[in-house]
Protein backbone atom coordinates (compact mmCIF):
# COMPACT_ATOMS: atom_id res chain seq x y z
CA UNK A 1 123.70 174.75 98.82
CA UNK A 2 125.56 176.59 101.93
CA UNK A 3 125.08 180.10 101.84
CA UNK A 4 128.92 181.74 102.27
CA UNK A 5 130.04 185.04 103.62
CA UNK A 6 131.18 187.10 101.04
CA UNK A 7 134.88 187.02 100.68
CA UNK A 8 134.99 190.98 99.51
CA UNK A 9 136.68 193.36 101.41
CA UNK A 10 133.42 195.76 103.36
CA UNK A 11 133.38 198.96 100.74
CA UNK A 12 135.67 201.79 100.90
CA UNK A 13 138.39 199.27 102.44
CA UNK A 14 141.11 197.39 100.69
CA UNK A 15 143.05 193.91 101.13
CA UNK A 16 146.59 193.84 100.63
CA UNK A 17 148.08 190.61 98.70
CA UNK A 18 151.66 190.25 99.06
CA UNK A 19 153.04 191.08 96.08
CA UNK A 20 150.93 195.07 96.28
CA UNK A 21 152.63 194.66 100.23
CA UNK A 22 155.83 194.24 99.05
CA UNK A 23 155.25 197.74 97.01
CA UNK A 24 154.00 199.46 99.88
CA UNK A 25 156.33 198.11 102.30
CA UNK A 26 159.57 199.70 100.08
CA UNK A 27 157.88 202.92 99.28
CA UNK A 28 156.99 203.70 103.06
CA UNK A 29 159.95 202.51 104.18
CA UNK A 30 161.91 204.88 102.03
CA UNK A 31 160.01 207.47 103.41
CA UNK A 32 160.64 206.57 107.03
CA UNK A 33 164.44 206.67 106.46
CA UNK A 34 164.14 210.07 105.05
CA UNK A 35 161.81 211.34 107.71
CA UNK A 36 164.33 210.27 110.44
CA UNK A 37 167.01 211.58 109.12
CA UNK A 38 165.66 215.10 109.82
CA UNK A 39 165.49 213.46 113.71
CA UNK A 40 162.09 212.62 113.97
CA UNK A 41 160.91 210.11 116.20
CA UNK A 42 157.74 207.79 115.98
CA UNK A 43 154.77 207.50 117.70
CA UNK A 44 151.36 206.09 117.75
CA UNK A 45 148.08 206.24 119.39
CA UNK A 46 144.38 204.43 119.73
CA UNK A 47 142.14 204.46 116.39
CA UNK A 48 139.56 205.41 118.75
CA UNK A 49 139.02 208.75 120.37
CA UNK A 50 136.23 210.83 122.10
CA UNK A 51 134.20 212.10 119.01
CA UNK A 52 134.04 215.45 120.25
CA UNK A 53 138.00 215.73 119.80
CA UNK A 54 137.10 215.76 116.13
CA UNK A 55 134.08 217.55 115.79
CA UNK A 56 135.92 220.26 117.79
CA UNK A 57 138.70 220.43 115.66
CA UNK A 58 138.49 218.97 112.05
CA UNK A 59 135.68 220.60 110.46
CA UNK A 60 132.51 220.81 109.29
CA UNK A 61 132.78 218.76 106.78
CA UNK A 62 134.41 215.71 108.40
CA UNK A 63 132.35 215.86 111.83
CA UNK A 64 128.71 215.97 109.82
CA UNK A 65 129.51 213.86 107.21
CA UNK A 66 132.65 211.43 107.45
CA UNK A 67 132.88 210.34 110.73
CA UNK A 68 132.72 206.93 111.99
CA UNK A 69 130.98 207.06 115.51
CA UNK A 70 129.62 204.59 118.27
CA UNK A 71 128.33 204.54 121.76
CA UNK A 72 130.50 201.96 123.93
CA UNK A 73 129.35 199.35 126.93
CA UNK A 74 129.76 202.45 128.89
CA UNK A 75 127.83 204.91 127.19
CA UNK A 76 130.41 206.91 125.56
CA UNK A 77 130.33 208.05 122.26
CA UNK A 78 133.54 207.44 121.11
CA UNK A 79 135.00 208.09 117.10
CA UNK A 80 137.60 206.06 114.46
CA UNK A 81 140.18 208.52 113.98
CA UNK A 82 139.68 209.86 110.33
CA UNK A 83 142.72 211.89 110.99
CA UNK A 84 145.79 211.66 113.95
CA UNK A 85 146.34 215.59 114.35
CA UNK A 86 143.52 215.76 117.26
CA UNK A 87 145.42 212.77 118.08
CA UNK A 88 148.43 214.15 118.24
CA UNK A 89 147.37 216.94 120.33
CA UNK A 90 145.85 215.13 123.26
CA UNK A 91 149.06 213.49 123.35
CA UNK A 92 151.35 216.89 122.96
CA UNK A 93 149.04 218.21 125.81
CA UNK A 94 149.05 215.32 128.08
CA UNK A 95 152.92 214.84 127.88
CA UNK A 96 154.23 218.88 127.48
CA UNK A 97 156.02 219.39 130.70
CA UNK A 98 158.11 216.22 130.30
CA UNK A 99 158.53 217.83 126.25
CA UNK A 100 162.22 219.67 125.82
CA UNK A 101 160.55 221.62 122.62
CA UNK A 102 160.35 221.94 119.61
CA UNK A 103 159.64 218.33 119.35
CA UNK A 104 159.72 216.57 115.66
CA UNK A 105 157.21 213.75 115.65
CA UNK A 106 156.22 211.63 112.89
CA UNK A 107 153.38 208.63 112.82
CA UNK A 108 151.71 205.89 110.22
CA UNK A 109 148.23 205.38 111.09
CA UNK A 110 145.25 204.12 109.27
CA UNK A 111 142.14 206.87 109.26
CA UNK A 112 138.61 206.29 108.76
CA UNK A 113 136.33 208.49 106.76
CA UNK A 114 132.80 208.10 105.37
CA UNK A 115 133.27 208.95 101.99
CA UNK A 116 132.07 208.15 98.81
CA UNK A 117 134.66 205.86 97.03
CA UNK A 118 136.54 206.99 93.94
CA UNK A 119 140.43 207.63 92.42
CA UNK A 120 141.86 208.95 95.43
CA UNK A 121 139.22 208.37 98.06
CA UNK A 122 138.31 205.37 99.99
CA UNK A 123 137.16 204.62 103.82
CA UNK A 124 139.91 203.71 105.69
CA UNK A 125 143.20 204.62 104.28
CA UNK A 126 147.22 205.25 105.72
CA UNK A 127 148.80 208.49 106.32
CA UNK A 128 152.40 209.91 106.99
CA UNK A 129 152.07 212.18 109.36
CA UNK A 130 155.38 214.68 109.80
CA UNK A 131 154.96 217.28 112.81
CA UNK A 132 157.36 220.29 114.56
CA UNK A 133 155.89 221.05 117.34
CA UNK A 134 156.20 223.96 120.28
CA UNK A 135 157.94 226.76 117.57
CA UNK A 136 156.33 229.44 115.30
CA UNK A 137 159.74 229.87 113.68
CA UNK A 138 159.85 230.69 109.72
CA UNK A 139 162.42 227.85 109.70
CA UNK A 140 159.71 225.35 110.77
CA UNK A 141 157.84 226.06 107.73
CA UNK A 142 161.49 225.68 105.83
CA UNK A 143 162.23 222.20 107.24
CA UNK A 144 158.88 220.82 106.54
CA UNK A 145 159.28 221.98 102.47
CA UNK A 146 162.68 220.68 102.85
CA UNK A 147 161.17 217.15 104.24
CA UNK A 148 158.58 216.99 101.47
CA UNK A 149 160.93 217.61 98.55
CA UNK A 150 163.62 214.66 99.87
CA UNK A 151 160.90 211.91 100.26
CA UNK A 152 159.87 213.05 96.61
CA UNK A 153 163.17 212.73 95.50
CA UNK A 154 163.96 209.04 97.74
CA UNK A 155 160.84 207.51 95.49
CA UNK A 156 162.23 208.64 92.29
CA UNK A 157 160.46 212.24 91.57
CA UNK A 158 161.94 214.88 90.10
CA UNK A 159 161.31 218.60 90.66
CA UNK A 160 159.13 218.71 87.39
CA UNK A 161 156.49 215.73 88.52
CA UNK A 162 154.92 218.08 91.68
CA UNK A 163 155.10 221.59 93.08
CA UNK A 164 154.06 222.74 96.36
CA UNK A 165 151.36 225.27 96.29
CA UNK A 166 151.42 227.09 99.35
CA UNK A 167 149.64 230.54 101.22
CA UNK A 168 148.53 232.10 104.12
CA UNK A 169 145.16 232.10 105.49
CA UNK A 170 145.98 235.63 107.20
CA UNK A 171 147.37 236.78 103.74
CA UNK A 172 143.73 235.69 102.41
CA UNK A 173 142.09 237.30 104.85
CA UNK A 174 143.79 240.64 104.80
CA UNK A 175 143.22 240.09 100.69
CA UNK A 176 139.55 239.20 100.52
CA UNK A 177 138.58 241.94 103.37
CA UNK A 178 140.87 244.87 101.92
CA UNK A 179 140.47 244.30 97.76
CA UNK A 180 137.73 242.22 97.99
CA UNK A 181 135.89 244.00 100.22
CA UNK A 182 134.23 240.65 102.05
CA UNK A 183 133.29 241.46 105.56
CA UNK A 184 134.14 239.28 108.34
CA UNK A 185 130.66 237.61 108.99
CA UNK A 186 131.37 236.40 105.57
CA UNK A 187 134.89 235.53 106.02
CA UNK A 188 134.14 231.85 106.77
CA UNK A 189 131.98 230.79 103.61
CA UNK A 190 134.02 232.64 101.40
CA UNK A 191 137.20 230.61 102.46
CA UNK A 192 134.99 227.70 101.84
CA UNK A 193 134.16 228.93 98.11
CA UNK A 194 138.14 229.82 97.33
CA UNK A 195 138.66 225.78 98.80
CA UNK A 196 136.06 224.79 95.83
CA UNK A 197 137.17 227.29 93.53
CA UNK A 198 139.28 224.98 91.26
CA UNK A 199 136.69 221.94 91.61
CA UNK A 200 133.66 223.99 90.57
CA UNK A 201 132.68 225.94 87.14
CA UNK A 202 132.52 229.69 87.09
CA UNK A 203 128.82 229.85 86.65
CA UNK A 204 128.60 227.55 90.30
CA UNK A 205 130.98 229.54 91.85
CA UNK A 206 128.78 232.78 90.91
CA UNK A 207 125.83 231.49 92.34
CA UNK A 208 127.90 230.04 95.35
CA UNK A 209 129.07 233.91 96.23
CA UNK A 210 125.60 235.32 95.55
CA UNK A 211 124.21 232.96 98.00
CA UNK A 212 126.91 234.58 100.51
CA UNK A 213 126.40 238.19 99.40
CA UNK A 214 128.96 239.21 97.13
CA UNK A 215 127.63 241.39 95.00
CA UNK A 216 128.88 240.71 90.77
CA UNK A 217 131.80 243.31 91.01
CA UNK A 218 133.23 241.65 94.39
CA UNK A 219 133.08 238.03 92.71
CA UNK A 220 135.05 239.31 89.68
CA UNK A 221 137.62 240.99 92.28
CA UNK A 222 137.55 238.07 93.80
CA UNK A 223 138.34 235.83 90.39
CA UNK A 224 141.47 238.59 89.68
CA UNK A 225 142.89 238.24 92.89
CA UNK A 226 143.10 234.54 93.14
CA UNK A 227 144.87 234.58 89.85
CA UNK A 228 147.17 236.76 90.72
CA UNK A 229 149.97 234.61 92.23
CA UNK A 230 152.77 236.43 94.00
CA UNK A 231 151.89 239.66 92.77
CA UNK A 232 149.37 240.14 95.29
CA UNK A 233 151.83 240.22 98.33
CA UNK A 234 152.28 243.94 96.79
CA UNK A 235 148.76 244.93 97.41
CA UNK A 236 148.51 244.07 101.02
CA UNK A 237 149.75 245.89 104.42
CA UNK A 238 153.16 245.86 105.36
CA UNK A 239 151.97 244.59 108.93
CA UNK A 240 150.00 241.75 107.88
CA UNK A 241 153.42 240.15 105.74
CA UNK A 242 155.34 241.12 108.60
CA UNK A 243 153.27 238.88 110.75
CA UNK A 244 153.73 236.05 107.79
CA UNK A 245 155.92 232.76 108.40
CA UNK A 246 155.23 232.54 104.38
CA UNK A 247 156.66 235.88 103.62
CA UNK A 248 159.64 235.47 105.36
CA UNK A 249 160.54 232.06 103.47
CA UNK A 250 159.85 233.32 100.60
CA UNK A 251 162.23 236.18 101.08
CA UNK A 252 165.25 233.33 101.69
CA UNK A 253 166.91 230.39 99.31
CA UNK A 254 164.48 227.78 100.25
CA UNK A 255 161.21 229.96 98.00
CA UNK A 256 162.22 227.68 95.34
CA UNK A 257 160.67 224.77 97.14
CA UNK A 258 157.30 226.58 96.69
CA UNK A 259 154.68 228.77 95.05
CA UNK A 260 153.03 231.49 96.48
CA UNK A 261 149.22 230.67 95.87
CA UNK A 262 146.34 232.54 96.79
CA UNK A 263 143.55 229.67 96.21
CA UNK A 264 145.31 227.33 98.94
CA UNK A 265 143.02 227.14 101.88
CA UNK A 266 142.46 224.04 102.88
CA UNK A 267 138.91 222.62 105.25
CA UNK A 268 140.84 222.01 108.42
CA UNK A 269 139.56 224.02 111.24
CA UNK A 270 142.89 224.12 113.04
CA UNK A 271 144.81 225.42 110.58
CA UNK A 272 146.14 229.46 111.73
CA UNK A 273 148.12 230.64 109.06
CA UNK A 274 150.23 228.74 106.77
CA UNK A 275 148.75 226.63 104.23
CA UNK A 276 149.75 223.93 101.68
CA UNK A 277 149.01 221.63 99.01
CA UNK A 278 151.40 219.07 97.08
CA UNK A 279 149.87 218.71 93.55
CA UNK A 280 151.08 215.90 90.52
CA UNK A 281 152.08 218.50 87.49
CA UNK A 282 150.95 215.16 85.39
CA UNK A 283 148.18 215.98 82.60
CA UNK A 284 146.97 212.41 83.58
CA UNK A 285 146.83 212.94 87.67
CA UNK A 286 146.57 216.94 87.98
CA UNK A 287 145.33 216.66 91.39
CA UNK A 288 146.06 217.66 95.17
CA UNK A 289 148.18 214.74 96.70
CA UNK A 290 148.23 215.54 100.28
CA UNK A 291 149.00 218.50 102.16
CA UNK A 292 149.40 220.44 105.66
CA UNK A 293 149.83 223.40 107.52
CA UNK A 294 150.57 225.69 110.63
CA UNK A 295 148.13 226.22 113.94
CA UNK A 296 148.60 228.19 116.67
CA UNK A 297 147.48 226.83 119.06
CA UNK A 298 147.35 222.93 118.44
CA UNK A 299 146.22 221.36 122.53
CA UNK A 300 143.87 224.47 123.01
CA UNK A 301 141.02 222.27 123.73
CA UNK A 302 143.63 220.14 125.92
CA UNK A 303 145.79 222.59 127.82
CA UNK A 304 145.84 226.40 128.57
CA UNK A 305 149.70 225.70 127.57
CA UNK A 306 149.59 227.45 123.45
CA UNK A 307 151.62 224.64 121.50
CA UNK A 308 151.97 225.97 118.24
CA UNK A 309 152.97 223.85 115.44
CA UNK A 310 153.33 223.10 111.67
CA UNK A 311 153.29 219.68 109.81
CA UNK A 312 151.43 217.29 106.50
CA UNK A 313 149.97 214.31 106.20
CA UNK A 314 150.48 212.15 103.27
CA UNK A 315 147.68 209.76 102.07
CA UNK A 316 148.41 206.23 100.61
CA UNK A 317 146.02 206.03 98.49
CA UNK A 318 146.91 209.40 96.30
CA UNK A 319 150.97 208.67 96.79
CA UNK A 320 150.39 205.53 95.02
CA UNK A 321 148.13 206.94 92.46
CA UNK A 322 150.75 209.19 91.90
CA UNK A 323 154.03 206.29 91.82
CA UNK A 324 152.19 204.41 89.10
CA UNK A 325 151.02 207.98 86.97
CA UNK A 326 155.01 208.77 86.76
CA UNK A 327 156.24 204.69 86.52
CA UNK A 328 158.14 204.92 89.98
CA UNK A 329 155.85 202.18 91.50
CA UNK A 330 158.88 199.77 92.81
CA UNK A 331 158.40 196.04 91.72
CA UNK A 332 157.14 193.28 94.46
CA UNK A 333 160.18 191.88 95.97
CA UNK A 334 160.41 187.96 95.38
CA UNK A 335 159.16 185.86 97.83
CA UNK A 336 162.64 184.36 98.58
CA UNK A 337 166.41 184.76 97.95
CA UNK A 338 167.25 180.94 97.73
CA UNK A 339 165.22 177.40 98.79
CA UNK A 340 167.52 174.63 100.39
CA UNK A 341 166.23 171.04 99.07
CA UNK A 342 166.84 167.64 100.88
CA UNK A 343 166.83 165.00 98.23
CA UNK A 344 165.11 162.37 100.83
CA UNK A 345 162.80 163.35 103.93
CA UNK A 346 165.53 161.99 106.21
CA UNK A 347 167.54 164.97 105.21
CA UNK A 348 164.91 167.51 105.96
CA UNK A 349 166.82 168.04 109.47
CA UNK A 350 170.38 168.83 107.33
CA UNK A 351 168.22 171.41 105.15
CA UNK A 352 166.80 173.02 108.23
CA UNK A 353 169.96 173.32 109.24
CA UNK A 354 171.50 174.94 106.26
CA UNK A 355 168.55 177.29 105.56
CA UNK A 356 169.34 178.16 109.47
CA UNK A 357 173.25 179.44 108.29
CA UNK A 358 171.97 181.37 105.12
CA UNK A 359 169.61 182.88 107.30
CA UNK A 360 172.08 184.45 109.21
CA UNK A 361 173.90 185.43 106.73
CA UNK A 362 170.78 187.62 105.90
CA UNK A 363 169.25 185.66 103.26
CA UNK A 364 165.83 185.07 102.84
CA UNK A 365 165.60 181.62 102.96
CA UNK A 366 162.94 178.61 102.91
CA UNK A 367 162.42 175.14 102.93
CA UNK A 368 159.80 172.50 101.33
CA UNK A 369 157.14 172.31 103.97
CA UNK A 370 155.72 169.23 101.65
CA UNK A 371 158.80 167.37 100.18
CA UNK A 372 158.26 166.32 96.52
CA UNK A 373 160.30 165.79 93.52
CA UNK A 374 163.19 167.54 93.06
CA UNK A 375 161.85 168.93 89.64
CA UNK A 376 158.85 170.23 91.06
CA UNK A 377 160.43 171.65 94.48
CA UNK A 378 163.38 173.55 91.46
CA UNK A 379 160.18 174.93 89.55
CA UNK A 380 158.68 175.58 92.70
CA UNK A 381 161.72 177.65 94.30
CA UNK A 382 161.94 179.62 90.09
CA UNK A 383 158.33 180.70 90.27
CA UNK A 384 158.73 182.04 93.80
CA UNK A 385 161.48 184.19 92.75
CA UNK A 386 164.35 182.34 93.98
CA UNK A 387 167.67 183.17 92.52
CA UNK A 388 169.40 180.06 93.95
CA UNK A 389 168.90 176.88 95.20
CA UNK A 390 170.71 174.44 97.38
CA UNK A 391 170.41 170.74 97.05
CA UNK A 392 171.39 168.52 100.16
CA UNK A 393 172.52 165.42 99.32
CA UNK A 394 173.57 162.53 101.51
CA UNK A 395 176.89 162.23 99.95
CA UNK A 396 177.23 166.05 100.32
CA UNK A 397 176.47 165.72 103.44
CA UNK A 398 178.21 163.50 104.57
CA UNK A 399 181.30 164.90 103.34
CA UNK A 400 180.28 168.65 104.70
CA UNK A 401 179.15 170.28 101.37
CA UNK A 402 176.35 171.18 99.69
CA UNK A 403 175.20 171.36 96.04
CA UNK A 404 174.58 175.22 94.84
CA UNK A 405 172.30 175.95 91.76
CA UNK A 406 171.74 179.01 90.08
CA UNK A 407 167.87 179.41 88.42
CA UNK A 408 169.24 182.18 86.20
CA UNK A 409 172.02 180.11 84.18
CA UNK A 410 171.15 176.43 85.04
CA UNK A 411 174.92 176.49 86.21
CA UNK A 412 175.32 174.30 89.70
CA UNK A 413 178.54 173.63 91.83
CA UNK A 414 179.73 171.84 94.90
CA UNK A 415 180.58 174.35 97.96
CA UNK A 416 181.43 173.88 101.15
CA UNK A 417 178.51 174.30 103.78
CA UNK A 418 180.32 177.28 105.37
CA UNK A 419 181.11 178.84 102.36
CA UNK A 420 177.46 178.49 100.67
CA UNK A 421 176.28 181.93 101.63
CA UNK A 422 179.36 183.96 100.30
CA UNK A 423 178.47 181.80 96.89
CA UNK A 424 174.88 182.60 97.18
CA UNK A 425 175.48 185.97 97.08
CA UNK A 426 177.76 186.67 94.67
CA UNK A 427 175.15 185.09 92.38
CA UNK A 428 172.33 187.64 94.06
């Protein structure tokens, strides 16, 4: 017996059948139609990149542990992109004088991690990617929440099935250093516990804050004030919510897109001050779906130029998750509109030439590549979805029409060739 290749997809990675394309295909492009309506403009770059891009700039946790690396023909060490924000950057930097900003950017890539596969997590996955970039402007931070609650709403959500959880790392600082009483050496790995703090039990998260040096009083402080919502804006310095993008929008009409959270942190090492999460509200999918937030300085590694900027990126795999949770998962489209079948092979050319017309018309049209039966091409054309069929006959052909049957109702009638498609679709 031949040994075969498996014909599984290598873990973590998924195939795509037509029918789960279809899906993806109309959610995404819904998404793109309400991203560029807010005027951004696409744009791409290589899957691979100089590893150090990423180990500069995404974190701990995905330069030690999730990313995909190799040394080339040429000795360099080079990196899949497990995220486009370094990306991004090189780009920003590379292109900023020729830039009239603040630029709104948006991109689709696929991303490569090394993770551990589960609900929600796999190895190489797509992400929406919405950007401003070149403005530390409040209203940034506005048109971003704005963005995120309309491509909700194009895929069916209401206000009800997600919330935006959003904060300030600066706000957490100023929190954990003047309640909390966390001194900066610690800073760091306590922003790393409040990231876990809603993953972990209390009795981990105790032992996680001894380890740093908290003493028992601090990690109860530290409990309070992440529970304490909005409230805690009152305890901290005038200056530091001065200094707050968050603040101000939650001082204006748009703080009903959001809620002021102190346990939003986020791993990403680029992220400055703003911080957010989108979460399902479902009992069945309460989870993080995707999520963003501001930097400073986004080229620093690039450019002396300081590019600040603010934007998300939205994962496939958790946005479907979440369509099929709440029953907005769109159904495949069918494979075709309507099938045109010649009665004999000698009229294949005629059906060509009809599918050609319908075509144009914008209908999504085939043809028998195998010519059988008529029955079997009609069951054929019902089981790929079609809605109509057209039968060429020679005597219909001869005297310029065509036969027009409708799959739904059985019903069939003799049109004119030029007037097939307007029949057509009125039945669609």
């Amino acid at each position: 017996m031949p040994e075969y290749l498996s014909t599984a997809p290598t873990r973590g990675t998924r195939d795509f059948l037509p029918a789960e394309m279809s899906v993806r295909t109309q959610v995404f492009g819904h998404l793109y139609d309400v991203i560029e309506r807010y005027g951004f403009q696409r744009y791409d770059g290589p899957i691979l990149e100089p590893a150090e891009i990423y180990e500069l700039k995404s974190g701990q946790e995905i330069a030690d542990q999730q990313l995909y690396t190799l040394t080339d023909k040429g000795g360099r060490r080079l990196a899949l992109r497990p995220e486009m924000t370094p990306t991004v950057a090189r780009i920003i930097a590379g292109t900023a004088k020729s830039l009239q900003f603040p630029v709104r950017w948006y991109s689709h890539p696929n991303c490569h991690r090394y993770e551990k596969p589960q609900r929600g997590r796999v190895r190489e996955h797509w992400q929406i990617n919405v950007d401003i970039f070149g403005s530390e402007s409040a209203n940034t931070e506005i048109e971003i929440f704005e963005v995120i609650h309309d491509m909700m709403a194009e895929l069916g959500a209401s206000k009800d099935m997600f919330e935006i959880r959003a904060n300030d790392r600066n706000l957490l600082a100023s929190a954990l250093t003047d309640i909390v009483g966390v001194t900066a050496a610690q800073l760091p790995e306590v922003f790393a516990l409040v990231d876990r703090w809603e993953k972990y039990p209390k009795d981990k998260l105790a032992a996680s804050a001894e380890e740093i040096g908290l003493a028992d009083k601090q990690f109860e402080k530290l409990s309070e004030t992440l529970s304490s919502g909005q409230a805690l804006l009152d305890e901290l310095p005038d200056a530091v919510k001065d200094a707050s993008n968050l603040v101000q929008v939650l001082k204006t009409s748009a703080a009903g897109l959001i809620r002021f959270d102190p346990m939003i942190v986020r791993g990403l090492a680029y992220y400055t001050s703003t911080v957010f999460e989108v979460f399902d509200t479902s009992p069945e999918n309460r989870r993080a779906l995707f999520g963003g937030g501001a930097y400073s300085d986004l080229a620093g590694m690039f450019t002396a130029q300081q590019i600040p900027g603010i934007g998300f990126g939205m994962g496939d795999v958790t946005l479907m998750d979440f369509l099929t949770t709440h029953g907005l998962a769109p159904e495949p489209r069918r494979e075709v509109d309507v099938v045109v079948v010649p009665v004999t092979e000698e009229l294949s050319d005629a059906a060509r030439a009809v599918a050609g017309k319908l075509r144009k018309a914008g209908l999504r049209t085939s043809t028998p590549l195998e010519l059988r039966k008529l029955g079997k091409e009609l069951a054929r054309a019902d089981k790929a979805g079609a809605l109509a069929v057209v039968i060429v006959g020679q005597e219909d052909w001869d005297a310029g029409n065509v036969t027009v049957r409708s799959l739904a109702t059985r019903d069939q009638q003799q049109v004119a060739l030029d007037s097939a498609a307007d029949v057509i679709s009125a039945l669609l």
